[in-house]
N, C-alpha and C. Protein backbone atom coordinates (compact mmCIF):
# COMPACT_ATOMS: atom_id res chain seq x y z
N UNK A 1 -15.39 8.59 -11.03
CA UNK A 1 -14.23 8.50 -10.16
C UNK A 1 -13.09 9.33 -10.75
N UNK A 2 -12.39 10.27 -9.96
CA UNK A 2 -11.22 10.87 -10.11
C UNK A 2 -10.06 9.95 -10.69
N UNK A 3 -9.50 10.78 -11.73
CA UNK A 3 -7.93 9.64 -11.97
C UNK A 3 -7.04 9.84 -11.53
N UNK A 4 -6.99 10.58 -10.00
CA UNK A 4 -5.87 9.79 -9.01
C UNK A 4 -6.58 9.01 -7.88
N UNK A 5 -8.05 9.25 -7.63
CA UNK A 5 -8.34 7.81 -6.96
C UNK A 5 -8.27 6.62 -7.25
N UNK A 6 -8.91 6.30 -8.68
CA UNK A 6 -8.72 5.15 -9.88
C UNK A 6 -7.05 4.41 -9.33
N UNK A 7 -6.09 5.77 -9.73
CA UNK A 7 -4.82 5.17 -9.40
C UNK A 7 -4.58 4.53 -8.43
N UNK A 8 -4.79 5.42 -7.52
CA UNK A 8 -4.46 4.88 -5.80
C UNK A 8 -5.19 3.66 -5.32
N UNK A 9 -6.39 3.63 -5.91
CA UNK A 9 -6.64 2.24 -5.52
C UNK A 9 -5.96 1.30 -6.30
N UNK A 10 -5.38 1.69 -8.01
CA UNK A 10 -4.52 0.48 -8.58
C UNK A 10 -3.38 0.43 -7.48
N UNK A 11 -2.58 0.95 -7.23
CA UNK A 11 -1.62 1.42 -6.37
C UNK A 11 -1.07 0.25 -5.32
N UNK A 12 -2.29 0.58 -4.28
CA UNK A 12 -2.75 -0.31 -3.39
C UNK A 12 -3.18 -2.03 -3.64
N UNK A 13 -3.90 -1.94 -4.81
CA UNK A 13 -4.16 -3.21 -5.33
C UNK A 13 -3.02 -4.34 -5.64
N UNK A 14 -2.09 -3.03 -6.13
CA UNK A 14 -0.64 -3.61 -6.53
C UNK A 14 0.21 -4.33 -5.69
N UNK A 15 0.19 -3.72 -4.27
CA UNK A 15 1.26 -3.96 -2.92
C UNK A 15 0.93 -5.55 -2.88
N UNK A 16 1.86 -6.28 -2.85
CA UNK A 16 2.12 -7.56 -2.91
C UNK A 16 1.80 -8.15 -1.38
N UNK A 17 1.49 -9.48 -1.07
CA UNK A 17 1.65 -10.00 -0.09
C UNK A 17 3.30 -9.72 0.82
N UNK A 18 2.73 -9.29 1.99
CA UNK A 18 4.32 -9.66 2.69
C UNK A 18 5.38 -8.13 2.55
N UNK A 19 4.60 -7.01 1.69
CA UNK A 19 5.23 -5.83 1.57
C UNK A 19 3.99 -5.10 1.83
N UNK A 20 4.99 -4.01 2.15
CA UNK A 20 3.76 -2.68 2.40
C UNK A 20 4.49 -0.98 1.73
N UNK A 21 3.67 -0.37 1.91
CA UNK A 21 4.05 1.32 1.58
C UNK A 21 3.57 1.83 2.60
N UNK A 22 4.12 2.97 2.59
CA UNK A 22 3.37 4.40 3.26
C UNK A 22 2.33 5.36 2.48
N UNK A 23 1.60 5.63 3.03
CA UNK A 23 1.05 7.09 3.12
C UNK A 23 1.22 7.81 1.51
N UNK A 24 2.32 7.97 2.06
CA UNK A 24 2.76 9.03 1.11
C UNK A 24 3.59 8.56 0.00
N UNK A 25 3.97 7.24 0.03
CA UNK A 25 4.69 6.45 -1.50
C UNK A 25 3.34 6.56 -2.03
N UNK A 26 2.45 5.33 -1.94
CA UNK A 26 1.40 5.43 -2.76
C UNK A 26 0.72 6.98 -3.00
N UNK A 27 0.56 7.55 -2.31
CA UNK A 27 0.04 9.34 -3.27
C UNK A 27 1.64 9.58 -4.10
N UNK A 28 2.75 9.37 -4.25
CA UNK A 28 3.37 9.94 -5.08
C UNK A 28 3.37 9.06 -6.35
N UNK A 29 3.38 7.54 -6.25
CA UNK A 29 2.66 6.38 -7.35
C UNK A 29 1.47 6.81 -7.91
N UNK A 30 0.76 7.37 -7.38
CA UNK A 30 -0.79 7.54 -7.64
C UNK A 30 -0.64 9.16 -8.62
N UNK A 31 0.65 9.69 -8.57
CA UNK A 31 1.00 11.00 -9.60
C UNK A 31 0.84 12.08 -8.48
N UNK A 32 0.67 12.01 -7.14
CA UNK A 32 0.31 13.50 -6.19
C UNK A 32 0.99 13.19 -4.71
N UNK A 33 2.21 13.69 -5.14
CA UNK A 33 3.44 13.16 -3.65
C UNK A 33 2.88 13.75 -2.49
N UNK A 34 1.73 14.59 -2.34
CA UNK A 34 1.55 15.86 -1.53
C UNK A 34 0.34 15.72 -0.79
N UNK A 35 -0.49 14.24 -1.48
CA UNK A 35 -1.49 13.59 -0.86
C UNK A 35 -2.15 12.39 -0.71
N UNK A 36 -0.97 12.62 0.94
CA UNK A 36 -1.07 10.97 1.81
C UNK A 36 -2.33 11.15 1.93
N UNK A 37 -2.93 12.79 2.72
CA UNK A 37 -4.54 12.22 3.42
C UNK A 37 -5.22 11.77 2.45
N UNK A 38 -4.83 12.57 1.36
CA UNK A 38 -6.17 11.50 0.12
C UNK A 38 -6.10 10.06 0.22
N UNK A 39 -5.03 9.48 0.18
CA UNK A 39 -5.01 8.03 -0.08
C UNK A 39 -5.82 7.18 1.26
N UNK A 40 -5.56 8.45 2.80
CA UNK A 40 -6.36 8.34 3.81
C UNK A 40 -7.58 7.87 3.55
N UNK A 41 -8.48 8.88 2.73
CA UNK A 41 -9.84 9.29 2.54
C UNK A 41 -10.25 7.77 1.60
N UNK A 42 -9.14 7.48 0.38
CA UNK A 42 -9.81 6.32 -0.23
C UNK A 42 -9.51 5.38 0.37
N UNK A 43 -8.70 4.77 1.09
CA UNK A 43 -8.54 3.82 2.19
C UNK A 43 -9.63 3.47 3.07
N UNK A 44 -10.41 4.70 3.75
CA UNK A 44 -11.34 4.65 4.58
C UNK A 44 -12.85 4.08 4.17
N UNK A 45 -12.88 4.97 2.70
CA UNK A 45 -14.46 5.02 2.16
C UNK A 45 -14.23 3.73 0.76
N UNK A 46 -13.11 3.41 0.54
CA UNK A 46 -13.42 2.38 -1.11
C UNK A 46 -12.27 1.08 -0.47
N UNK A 47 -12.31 0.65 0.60
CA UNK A 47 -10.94 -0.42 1.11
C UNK A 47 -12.50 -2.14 0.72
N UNK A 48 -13.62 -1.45 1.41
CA UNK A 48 -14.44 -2.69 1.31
C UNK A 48 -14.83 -2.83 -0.25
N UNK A 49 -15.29 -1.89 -0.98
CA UNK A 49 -15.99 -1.81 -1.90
C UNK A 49 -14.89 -2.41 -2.90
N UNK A 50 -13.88 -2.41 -3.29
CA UNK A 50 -12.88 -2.58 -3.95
C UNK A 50 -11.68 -3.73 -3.61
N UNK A 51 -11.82 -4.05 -2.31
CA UNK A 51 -11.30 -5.38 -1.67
C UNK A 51 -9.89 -4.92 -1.66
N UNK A 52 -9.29 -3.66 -1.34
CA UNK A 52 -8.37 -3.18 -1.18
C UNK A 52 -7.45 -4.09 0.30
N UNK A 53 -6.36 -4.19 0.34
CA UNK A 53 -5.41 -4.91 1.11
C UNK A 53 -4.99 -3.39 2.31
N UNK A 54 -5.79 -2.81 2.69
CA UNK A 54 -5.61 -1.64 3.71
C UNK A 54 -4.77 -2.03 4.75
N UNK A 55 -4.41 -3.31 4.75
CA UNK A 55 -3.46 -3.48 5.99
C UNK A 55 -1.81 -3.11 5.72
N UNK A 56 -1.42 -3.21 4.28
CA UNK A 56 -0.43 -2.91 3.74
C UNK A 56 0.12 -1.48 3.87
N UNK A 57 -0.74 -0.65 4.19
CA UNK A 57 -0.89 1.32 4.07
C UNK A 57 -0.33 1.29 5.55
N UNK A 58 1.55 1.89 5.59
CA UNK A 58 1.34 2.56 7.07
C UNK A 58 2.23 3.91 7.25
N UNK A 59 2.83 4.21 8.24
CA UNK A 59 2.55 5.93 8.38
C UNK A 59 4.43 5.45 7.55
N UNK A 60 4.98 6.54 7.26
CA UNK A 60 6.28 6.99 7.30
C UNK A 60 7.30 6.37 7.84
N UNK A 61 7.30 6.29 9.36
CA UNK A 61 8.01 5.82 9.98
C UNK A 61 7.99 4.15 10.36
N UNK A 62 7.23 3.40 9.38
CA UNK A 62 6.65 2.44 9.67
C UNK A 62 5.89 1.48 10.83
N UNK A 63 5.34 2.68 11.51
CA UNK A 63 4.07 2.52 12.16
C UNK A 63 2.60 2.43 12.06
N UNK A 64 1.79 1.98 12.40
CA UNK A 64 0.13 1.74 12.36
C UNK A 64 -0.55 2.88 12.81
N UNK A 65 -1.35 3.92 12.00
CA UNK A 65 -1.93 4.92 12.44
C UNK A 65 -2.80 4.64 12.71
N UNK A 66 -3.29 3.88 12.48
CA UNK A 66 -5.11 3.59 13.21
C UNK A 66 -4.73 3.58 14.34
N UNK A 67 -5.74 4.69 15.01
CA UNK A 67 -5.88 4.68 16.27
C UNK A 67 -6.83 3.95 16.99
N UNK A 68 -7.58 3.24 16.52
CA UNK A 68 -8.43 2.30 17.43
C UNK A 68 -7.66 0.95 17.42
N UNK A 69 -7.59 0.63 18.74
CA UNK A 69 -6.59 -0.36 18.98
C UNK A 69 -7.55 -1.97 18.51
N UNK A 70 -8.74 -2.36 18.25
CA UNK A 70 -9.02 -3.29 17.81
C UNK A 70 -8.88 -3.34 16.30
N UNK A 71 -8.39 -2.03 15.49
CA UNK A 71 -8.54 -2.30 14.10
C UNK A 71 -6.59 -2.21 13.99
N UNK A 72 -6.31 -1.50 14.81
CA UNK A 72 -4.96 -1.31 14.76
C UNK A 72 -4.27 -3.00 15.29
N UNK A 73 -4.89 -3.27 16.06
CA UNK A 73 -4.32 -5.14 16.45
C UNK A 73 -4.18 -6.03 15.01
N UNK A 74 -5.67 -5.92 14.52
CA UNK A 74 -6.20 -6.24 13.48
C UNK A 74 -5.28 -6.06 11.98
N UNK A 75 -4.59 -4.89 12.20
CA UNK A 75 -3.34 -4.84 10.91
C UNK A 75 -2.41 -5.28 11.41
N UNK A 76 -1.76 -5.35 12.40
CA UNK A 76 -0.50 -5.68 12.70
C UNK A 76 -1.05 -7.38 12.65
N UNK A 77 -1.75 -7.89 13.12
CA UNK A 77 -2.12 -9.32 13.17
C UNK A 77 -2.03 -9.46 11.50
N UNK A 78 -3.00 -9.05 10.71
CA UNK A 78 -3.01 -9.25 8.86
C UNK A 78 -1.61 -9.25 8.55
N UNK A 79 -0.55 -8.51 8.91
CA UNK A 79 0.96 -8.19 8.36
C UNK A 79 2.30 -9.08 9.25
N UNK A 80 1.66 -9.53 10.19
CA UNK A 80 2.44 -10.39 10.46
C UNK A 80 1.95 -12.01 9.94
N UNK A 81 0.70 -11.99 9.77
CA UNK A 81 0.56 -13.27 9.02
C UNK A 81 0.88 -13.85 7.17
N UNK A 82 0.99 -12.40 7.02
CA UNK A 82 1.89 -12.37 5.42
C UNK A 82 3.65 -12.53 5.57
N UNK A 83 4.19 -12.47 6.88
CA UNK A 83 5.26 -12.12 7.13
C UNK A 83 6.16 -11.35 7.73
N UNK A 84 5.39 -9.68 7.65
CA UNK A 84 5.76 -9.02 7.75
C UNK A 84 6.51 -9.24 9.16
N UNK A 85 7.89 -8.36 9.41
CA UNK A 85 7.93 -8.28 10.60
C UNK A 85 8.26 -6.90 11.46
N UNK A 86 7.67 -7.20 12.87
CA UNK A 86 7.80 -5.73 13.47
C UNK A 86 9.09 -5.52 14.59
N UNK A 87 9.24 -4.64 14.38
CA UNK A 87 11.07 -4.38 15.78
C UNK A 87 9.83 -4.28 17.25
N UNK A 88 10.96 -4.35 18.09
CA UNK A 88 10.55 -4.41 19.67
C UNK A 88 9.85 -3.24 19.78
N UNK A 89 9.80 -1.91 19.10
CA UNK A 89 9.15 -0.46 18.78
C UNK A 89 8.16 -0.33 18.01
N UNK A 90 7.72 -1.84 17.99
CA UNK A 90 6.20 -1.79 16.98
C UNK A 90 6.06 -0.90 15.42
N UNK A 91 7.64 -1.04 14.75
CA UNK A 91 7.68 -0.74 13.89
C UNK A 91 7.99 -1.74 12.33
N UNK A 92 7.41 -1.68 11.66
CA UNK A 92 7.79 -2.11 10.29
C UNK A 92 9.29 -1.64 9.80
N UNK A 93 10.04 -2.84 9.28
CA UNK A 93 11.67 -2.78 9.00
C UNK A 93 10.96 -2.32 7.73
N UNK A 94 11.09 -0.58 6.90
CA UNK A 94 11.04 -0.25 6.23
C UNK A 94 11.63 -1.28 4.82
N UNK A 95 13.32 -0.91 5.29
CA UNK A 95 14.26 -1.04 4.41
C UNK A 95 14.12 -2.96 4.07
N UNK A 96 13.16 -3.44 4.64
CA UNK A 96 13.26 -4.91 4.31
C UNK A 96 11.56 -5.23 3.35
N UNK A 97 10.73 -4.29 4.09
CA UNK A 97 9.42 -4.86 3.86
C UNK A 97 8.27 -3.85 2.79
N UNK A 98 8.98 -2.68 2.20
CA UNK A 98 8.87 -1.87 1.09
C UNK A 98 8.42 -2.05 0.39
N UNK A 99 7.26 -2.10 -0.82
CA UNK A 99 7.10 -2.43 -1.58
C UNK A 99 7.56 -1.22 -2.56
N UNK A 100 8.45 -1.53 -3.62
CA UNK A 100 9.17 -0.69 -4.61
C UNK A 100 8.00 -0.58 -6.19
N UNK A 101 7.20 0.86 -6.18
CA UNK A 101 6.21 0.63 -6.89
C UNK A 101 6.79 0.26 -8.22
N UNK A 102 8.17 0.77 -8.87
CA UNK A 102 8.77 0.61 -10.11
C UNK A 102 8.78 -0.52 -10.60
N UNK A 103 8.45 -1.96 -9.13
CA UNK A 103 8.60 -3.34 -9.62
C UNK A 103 7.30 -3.16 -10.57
N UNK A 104 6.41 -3.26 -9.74
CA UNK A 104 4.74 -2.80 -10.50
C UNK A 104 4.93 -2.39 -12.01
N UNK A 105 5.45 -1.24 -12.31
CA UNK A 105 5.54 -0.47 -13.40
C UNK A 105 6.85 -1.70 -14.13
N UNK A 106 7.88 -2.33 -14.03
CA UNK A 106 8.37 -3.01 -14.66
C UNK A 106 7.67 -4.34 -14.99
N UNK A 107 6.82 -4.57 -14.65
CA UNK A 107 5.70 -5.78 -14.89
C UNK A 107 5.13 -5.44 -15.71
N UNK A 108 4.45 -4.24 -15.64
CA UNK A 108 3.28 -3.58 -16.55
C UNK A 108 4.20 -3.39 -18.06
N UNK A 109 5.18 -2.82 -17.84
CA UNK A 109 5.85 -3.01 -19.35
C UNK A 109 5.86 -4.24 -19.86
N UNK A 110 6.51 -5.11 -18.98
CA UNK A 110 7.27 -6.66 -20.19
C UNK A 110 5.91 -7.45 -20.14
N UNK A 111 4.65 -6.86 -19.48
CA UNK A 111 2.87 -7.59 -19.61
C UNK A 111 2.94 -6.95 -21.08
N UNK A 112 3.40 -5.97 -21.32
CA UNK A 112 2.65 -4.91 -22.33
C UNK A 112 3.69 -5.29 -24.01
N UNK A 113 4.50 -5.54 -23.30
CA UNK A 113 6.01 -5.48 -24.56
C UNK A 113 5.42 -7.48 -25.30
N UNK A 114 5.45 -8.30 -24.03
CA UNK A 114 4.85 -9.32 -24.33
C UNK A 114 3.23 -9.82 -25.24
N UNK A 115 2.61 -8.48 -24.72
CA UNK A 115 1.44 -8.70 -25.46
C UNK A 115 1.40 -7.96 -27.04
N UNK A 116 2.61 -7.24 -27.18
CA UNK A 116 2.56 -6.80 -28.43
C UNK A 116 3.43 -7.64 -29.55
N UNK A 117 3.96 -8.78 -28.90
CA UNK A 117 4.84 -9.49 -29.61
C UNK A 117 3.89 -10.51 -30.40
N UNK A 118 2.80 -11.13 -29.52
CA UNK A 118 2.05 -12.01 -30.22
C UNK A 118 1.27 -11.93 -31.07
């Protein structure tokens, strides 16, 4: 496995209940700001194999790109049952429901600062 797929699926693994990213946050978390479709490609082919939370992944503007409307129901149903909520424009309130990867990376330190203390 590539070590920005490795990443991107940590990435993804990371997104908390009740928050989500885009596209293109997780490829710039994952070290490659320049590739959303990749995160596409591992979304598609490693979401089962890896028990990835794929409902969390949406476009930019905080909309649902899946275009098949039974898998696309299917995320908006998963993200509103964590919380999430959507405007009358079937969009995700970015600025409320974000997941900020730096929280991630500030965990991973005081996991790391903590385990070197003992």
């Amino acid at each position: 496995m590539q070590p920005f797929t490795r990443r991107v699926i940590e990435v993804i693994s990371s997104i908390p209940t009740g928050r989500v990213m885009s596209y293109g946050q997780v490829a710039a978390a994952a070290g490659s700001p320049r590739a959303a479709r990749q995160v596409v490609r591992v979304l598609h082919s490693m979401s089962a194999a890896y028990h990835l939370p794929w409902h969390r992944v949406i476009n930019k503007q905080g909309e649902i790109s899946i275009q098949d409307d039974e898998s696309a129901f299917e995320q908006r149903t998963r993200l509103e049952e964590e919380g999430v909520e959507f405007t009358l424009d079937g969009r995700v309130q970015l600025e409320r429901f974000t997941y900020d990867v730096d929280d991630m990376e500030q965990t991973d330190h005081t996991e790391q600062e903590q385990e070197n203390t003992c």
